[in-house]
N, C-alpha and C. Protein backbone atom coordinates (compact mmCIF):
# COMPACT_ATOMS: atom_id res chain seq x y z
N UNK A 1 -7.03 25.36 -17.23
CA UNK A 1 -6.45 24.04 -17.05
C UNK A 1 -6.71 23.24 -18.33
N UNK A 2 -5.76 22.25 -18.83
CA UNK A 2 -5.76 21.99 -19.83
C UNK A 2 -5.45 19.84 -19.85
N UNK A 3 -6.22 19.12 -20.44
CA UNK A 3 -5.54 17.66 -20.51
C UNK A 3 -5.12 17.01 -21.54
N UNK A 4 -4.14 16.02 -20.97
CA UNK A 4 -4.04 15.46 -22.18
C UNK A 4 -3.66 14.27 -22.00
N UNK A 5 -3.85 13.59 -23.09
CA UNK A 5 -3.56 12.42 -23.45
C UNK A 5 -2.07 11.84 -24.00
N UNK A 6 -1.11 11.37 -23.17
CA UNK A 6 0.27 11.07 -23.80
C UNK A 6 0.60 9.66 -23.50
N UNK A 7 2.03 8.66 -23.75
CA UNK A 7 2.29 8.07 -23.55
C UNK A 7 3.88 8.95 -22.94
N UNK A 8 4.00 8.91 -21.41
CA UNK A 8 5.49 9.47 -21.63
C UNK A 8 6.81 8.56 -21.78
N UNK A 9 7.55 9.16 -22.82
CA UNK A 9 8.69 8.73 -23.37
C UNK A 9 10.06 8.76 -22.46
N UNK A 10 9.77 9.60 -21.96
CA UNK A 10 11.10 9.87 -21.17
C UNK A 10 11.09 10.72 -19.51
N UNK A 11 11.47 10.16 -18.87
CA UNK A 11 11.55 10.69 -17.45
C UNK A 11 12.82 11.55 -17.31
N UNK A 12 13.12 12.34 -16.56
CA UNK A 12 14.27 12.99 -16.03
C UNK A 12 14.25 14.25 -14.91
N UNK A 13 15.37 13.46 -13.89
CA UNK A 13 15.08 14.20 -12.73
C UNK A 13 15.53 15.33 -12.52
N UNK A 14 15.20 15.97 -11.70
CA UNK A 14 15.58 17.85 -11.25
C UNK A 14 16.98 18.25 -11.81
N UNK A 15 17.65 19.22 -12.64
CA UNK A 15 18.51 19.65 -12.72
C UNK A 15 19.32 20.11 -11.38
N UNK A 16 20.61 20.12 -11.27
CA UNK A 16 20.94 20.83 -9.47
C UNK A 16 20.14 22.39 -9.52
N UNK A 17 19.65 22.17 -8.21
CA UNK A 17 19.09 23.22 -7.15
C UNK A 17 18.13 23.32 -7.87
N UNK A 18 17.33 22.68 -8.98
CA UNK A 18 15.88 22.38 -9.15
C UNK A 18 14.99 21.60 -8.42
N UNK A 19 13.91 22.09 -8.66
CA UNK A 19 12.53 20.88 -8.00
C UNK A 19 11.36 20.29 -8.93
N UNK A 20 11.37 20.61 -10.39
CA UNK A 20 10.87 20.03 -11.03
C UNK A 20 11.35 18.84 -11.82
N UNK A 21 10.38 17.86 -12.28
CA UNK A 21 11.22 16.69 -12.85
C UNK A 21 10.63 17.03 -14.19
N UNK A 22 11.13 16.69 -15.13
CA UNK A 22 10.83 16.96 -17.00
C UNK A 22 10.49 15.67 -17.23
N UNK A 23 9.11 15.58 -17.98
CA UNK A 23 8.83 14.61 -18.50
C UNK A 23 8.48 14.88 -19.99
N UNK A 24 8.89 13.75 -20.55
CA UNK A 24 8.86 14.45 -22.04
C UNK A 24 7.67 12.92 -23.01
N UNK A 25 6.92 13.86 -23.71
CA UNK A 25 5.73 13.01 -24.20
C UNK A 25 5.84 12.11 -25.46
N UNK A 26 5.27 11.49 -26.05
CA UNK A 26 5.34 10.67 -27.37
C UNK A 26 4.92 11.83 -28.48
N UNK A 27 4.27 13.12 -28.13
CA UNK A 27 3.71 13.81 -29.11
C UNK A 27 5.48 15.22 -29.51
N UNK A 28 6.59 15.14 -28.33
CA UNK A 28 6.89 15.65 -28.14
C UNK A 28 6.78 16.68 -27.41
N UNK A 29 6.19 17.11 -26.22
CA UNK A 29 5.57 18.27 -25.42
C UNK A 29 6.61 17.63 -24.16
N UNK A 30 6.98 18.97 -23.53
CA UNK A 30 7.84 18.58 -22.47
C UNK A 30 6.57 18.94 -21.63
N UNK A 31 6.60 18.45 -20.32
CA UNK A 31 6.18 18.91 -19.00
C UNK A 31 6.95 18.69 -17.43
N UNK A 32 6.57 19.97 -16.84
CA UNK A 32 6.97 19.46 -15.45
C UNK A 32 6.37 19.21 -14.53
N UNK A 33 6.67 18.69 -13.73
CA UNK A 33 6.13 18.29 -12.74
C UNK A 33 6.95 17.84 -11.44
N UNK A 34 6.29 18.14 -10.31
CA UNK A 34 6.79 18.11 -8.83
C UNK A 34 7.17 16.60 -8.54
N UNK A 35 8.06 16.36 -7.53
CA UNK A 35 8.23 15.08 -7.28
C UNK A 35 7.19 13.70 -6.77
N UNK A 36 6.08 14.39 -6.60
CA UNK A 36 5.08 13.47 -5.65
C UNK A 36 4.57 13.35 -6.64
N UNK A 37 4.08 14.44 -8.03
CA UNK A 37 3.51 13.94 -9.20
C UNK A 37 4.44 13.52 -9.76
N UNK A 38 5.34 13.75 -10.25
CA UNK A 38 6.19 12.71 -11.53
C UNK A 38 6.29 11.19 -11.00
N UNK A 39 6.27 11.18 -9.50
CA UNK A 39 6.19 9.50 -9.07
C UNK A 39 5.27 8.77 -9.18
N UNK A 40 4.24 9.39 -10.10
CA UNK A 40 3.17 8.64 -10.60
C UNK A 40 3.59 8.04 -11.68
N UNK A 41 4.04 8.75 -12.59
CA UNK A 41 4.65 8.84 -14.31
C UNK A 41 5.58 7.45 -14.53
N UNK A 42 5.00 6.74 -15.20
CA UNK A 42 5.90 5.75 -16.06
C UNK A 42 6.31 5.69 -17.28
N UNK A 43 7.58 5.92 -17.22
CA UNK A 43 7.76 5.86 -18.73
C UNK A 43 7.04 4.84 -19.64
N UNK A 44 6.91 4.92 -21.18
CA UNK A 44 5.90 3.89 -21.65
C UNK A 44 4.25 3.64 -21.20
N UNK A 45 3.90 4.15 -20.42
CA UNK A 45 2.80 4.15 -20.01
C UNK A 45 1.98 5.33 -20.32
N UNK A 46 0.92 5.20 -21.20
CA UNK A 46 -0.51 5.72 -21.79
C UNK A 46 -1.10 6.41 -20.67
N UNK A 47 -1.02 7.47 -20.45
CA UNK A 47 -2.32 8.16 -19.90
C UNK A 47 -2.50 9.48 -19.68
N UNK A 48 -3.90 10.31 -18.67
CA UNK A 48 -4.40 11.28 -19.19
C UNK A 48 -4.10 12.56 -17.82
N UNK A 49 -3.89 13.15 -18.11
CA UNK A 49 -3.73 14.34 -16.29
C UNK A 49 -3.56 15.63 -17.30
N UNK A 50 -4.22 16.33 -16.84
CA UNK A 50 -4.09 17.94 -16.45
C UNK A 50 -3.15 18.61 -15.88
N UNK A 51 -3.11 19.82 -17.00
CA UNK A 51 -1.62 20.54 -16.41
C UNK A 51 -2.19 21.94 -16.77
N UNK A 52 -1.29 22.98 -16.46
CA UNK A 52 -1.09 24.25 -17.47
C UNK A 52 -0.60 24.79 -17.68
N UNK A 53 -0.28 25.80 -18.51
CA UNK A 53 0.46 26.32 -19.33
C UNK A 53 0.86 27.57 -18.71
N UNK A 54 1.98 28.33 -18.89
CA UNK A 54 1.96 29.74 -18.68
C UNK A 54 3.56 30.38 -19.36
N UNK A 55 3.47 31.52 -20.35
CA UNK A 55 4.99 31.75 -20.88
C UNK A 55 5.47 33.06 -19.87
N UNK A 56 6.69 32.03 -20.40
CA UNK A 56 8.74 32.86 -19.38
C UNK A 56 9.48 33.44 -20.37
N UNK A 57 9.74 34.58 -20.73
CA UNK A 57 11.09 34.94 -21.53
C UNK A 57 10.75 34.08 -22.71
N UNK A 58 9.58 34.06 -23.38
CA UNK A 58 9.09 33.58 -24.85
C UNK A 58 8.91 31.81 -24.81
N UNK A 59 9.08 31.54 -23.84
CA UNK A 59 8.92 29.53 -23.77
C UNK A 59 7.61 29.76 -22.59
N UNK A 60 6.72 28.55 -23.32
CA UNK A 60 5.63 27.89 -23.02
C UNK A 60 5.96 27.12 -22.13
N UNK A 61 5.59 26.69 -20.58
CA UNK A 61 5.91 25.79 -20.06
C UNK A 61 4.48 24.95 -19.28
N UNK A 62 4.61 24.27 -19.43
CA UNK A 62 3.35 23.06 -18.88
C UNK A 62 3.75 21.82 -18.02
N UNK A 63 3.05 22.58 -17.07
CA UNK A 63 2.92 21.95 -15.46
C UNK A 63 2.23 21.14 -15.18
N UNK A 64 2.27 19.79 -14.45
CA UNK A 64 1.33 18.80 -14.53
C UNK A 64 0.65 19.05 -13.06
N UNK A 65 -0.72 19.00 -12.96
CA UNK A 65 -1.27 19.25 -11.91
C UNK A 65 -2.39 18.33 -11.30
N UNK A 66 -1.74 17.13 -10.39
CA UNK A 66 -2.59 15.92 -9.81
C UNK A 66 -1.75 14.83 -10.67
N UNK A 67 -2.54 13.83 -10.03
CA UNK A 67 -2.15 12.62 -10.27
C UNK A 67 -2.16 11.99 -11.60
N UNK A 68 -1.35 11.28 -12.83
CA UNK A 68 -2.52 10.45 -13.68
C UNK A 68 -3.45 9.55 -13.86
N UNK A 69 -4.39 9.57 -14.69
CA UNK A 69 -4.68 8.50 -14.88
C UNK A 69 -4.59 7.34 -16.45
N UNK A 70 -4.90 6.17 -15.62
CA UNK A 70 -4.74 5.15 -16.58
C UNK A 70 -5.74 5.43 -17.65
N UNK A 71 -5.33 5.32 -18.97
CA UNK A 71 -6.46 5.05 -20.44
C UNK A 71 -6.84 3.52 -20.31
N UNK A 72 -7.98 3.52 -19.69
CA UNK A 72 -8.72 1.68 -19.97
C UNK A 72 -8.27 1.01 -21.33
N UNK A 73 -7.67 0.11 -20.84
CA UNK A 73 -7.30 -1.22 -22.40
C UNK A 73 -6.11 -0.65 -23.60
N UNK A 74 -5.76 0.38 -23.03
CA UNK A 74 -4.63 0.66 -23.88
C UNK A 74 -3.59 -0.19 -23.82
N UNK A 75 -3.05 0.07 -25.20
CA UNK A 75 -1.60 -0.97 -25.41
C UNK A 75 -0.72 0.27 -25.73
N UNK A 76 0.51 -0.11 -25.37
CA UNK A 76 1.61 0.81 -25.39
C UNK A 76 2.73 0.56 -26.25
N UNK A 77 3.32 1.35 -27.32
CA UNK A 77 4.52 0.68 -27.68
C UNK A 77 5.59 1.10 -26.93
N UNK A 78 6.53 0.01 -26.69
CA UNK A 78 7.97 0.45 -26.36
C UNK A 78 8.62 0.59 -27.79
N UNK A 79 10.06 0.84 -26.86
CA UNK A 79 11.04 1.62 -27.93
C UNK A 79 11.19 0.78 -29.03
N UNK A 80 11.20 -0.98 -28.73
CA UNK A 80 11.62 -1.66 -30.07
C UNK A 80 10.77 -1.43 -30.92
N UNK A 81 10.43 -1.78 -32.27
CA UNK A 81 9.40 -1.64 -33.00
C UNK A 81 9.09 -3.13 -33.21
N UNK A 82 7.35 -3.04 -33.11
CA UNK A 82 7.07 -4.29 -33.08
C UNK A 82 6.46 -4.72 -31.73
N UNK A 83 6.86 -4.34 -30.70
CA UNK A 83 6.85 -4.95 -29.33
C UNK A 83 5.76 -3.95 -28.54
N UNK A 84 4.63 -4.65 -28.35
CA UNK A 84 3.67 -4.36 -27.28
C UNK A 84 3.49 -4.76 -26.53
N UNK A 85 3.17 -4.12 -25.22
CA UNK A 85 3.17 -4.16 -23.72
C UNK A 85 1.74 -3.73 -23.14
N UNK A 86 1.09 -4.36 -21.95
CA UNK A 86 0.09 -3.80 -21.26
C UNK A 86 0.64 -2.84 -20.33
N UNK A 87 0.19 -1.96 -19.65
CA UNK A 87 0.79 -1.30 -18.50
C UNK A 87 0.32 -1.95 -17.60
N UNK A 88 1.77 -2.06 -16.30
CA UNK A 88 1.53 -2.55 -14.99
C UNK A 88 2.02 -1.50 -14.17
N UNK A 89 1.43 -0.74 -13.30
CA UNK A 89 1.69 0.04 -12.56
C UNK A 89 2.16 -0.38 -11.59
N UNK A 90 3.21 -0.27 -10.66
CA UNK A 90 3.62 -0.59 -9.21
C UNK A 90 3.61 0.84 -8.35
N UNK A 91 2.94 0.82 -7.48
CA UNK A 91 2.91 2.04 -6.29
C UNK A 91 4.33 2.17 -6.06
N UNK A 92 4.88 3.75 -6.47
CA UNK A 92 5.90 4.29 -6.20
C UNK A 92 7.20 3.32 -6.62
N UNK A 93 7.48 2.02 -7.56
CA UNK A 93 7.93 1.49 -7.40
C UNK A 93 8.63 0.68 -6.34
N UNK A 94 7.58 0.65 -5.30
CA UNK A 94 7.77 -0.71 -4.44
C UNK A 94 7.73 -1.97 -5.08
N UNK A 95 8.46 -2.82 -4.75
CA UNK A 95 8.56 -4.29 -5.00
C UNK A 95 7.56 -5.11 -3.83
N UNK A 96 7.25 -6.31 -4.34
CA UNK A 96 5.94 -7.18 -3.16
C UNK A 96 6.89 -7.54 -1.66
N UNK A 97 8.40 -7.39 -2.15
CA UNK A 97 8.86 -7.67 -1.26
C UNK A 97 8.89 -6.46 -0.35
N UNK A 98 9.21 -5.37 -0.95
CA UNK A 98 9.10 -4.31 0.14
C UNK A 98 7.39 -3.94 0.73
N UNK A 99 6.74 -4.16 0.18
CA UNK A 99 5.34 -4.14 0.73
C UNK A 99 4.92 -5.11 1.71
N UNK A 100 5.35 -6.06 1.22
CA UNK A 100 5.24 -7.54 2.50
C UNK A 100 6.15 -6.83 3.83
N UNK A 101 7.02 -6.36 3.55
CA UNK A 101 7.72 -6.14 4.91
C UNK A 101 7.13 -5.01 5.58
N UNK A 102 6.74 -4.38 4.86
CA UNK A 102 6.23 -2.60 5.36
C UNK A 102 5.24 -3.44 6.21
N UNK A 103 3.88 -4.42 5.36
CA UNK A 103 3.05 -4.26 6.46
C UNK A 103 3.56 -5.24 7.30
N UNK A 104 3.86 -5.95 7.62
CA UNK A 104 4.65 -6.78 8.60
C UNK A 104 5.04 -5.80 10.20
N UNK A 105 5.78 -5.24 9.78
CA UNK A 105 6.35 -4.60 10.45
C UNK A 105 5.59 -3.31 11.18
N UNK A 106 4.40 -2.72 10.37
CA UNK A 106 3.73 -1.73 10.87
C UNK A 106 3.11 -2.87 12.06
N UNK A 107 2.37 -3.99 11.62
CA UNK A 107 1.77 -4.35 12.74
C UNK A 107 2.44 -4.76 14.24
N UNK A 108 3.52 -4.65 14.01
CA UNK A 108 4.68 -5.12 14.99
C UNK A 108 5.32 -4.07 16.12
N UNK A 109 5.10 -2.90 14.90
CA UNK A 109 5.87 -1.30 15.45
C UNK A 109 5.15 -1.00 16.80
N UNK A 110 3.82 -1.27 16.89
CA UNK A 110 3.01 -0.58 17.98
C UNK A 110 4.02 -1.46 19.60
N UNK A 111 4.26 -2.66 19.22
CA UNK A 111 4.50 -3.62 19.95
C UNK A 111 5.85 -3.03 20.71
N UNK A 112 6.68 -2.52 20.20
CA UNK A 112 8.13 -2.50 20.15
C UNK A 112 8.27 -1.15 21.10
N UNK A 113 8.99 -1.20 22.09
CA UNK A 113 9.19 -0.22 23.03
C UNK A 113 10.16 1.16 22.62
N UNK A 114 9.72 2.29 22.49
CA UNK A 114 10.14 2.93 22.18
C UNK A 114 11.59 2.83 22.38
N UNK A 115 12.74 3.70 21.43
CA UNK A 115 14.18 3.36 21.47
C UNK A 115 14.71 2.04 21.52
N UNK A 116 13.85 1.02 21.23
CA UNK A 116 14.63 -0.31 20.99
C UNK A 116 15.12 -0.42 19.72
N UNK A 117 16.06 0.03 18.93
CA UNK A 117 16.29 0.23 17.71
C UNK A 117 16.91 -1.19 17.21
N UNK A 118 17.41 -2.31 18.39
CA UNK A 118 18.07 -3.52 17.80
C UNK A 118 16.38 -4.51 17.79
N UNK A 119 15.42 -4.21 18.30
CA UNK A 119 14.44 -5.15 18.77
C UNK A 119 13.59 -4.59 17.01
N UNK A 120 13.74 -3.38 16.81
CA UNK A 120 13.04 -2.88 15.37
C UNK A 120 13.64 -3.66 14.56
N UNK A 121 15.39 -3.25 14.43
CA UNK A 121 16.03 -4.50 13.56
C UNK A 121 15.96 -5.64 13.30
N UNK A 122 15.70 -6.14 14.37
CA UNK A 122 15.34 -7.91 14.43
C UNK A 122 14.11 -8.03 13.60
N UNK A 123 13.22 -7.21 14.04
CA UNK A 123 11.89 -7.64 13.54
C UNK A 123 11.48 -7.23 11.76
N UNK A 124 12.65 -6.15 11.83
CA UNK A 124 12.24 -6.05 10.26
C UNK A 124 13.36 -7.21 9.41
N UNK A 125 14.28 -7.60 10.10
CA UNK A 125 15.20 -9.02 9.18
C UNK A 125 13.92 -10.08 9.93
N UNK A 126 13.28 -10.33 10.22
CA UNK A 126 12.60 -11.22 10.87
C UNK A 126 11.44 -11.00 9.60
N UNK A 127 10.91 -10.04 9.23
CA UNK A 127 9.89 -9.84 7.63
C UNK A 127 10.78 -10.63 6.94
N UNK A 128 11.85 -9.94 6.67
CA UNK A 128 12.56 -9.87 5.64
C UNK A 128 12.77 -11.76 5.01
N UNK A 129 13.39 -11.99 5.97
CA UNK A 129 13.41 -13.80 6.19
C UNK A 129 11.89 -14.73 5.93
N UNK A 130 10.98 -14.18 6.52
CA UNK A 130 9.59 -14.84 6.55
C UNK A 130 9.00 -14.54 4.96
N UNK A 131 9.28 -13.09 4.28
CA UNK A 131 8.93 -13.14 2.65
C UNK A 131 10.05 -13.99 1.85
N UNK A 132 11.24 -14.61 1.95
CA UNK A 132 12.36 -14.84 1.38
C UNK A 132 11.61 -16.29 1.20
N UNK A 133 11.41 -17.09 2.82
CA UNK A 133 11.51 -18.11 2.86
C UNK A 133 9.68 -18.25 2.31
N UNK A 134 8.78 -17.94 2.26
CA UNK A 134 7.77 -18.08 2.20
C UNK A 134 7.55 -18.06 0.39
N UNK A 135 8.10 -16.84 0.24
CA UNK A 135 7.46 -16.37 -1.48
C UNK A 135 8.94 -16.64 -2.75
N UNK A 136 10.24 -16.41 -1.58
CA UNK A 136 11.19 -15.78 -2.42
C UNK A 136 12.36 -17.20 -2.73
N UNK A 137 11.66 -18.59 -2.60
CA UNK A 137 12.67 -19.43 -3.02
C UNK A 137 13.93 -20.08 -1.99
N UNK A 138 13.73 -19.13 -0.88
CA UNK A 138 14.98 -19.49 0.12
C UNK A 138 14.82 -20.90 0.79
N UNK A 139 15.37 -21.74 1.16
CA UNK A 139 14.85 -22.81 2.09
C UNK A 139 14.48 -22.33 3.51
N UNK A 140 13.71 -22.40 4.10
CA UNK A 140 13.48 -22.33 5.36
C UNK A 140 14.83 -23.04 6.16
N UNK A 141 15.21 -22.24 7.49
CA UNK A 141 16.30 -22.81 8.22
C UNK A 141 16.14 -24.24 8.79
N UNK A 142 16.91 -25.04 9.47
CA UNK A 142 16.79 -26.50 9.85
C UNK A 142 15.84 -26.11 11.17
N UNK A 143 15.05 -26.74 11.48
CA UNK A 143 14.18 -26.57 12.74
C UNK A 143 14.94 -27.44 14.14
N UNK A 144 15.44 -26.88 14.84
CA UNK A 144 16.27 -26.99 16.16
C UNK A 144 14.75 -27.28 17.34
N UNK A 145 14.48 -28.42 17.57
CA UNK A 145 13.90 -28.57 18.91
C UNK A 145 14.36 -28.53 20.10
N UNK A 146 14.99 -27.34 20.79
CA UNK A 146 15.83 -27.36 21.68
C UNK A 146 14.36 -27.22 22.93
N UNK A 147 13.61 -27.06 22.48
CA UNK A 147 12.51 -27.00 23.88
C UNK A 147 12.00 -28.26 24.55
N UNK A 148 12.26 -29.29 23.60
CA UNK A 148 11.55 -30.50 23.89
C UNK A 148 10.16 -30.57 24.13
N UNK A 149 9.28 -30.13 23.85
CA UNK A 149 8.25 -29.85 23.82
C UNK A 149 7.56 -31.06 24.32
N UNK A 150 7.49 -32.29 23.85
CA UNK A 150 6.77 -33.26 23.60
C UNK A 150 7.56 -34.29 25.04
N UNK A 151 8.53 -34.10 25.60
CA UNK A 151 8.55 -34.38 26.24
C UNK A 151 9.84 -36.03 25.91
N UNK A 152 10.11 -36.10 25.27
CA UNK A 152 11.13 -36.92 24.89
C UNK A 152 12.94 -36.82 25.10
């Protein structure tokens, strides 16, 4: 087993009726790697994972094996010249909005009677609305007191 240290340059997914994704390095070294590992891989992003090697019909090929990791305090260049970046990793490329709703909704799922598929719907546009209006700029709807609560 073998590691290394890259920034990868370039992502690219499975050729048809492939299952590896090609990632290609700043040093120039291609590697592949499976889909659950390459969904670690950010392009532009510095860091270190283990792979190995083994030759096909005279080509070297190198397999990435586990997860990466981050190089502490590295700076990265992108493509312009001149222009440095910190790395920000996002899990699998989820957005806060799709994470706000995931857990929302897990805590809700237990609640929800099996095969109610319009009562699931509601409740996940019901996230969806509560991150919009809360984080995402939307106005909150006009508040309708149709209960009378107070007694007026």
């Amino acid at each position: 087993m073998h590691e290394a240290t890259v920034t990868i340059v370039k992502k690219y997914p499975p050729d048809a009726g492939k299952k590896m994704w090609k990632l290609v390095a700043d040093t120039g070294e291609k590697f592949l790697a499976f889909p659950t590992e390459a969904n670690a891989f950010q392009e532009g992003v510095r860091c270190t994972f283990n792979y190995t090697s083994s030759d096909f019909q005279g080509r070297t090929f190198h397999t990435v094996k586990g997860a990466p990791r981050m190089v502490p305090g590295a700076l990265i260049k992108v493509s312009s010249p001149g222009d440095v970046i910190v790395p920000t990793l996002k899990p699998h490329g989820a957005d806060p909005r799709q994470i706000f709703v995931c857990a929302i909704v897990k805590e809700w799922v237990p609640k929800i009677p099996i095969g109610e598929t319009t009562t699931l719907i509601s409740a996940i546009q019901s996230a969806i609305d509560a991150y919009d209006q809360t984080f995402g700029g939307k106005p909150a709807p006009e508040f309708n007191d149709s209960l009378n609560i107070d007694g007026s």
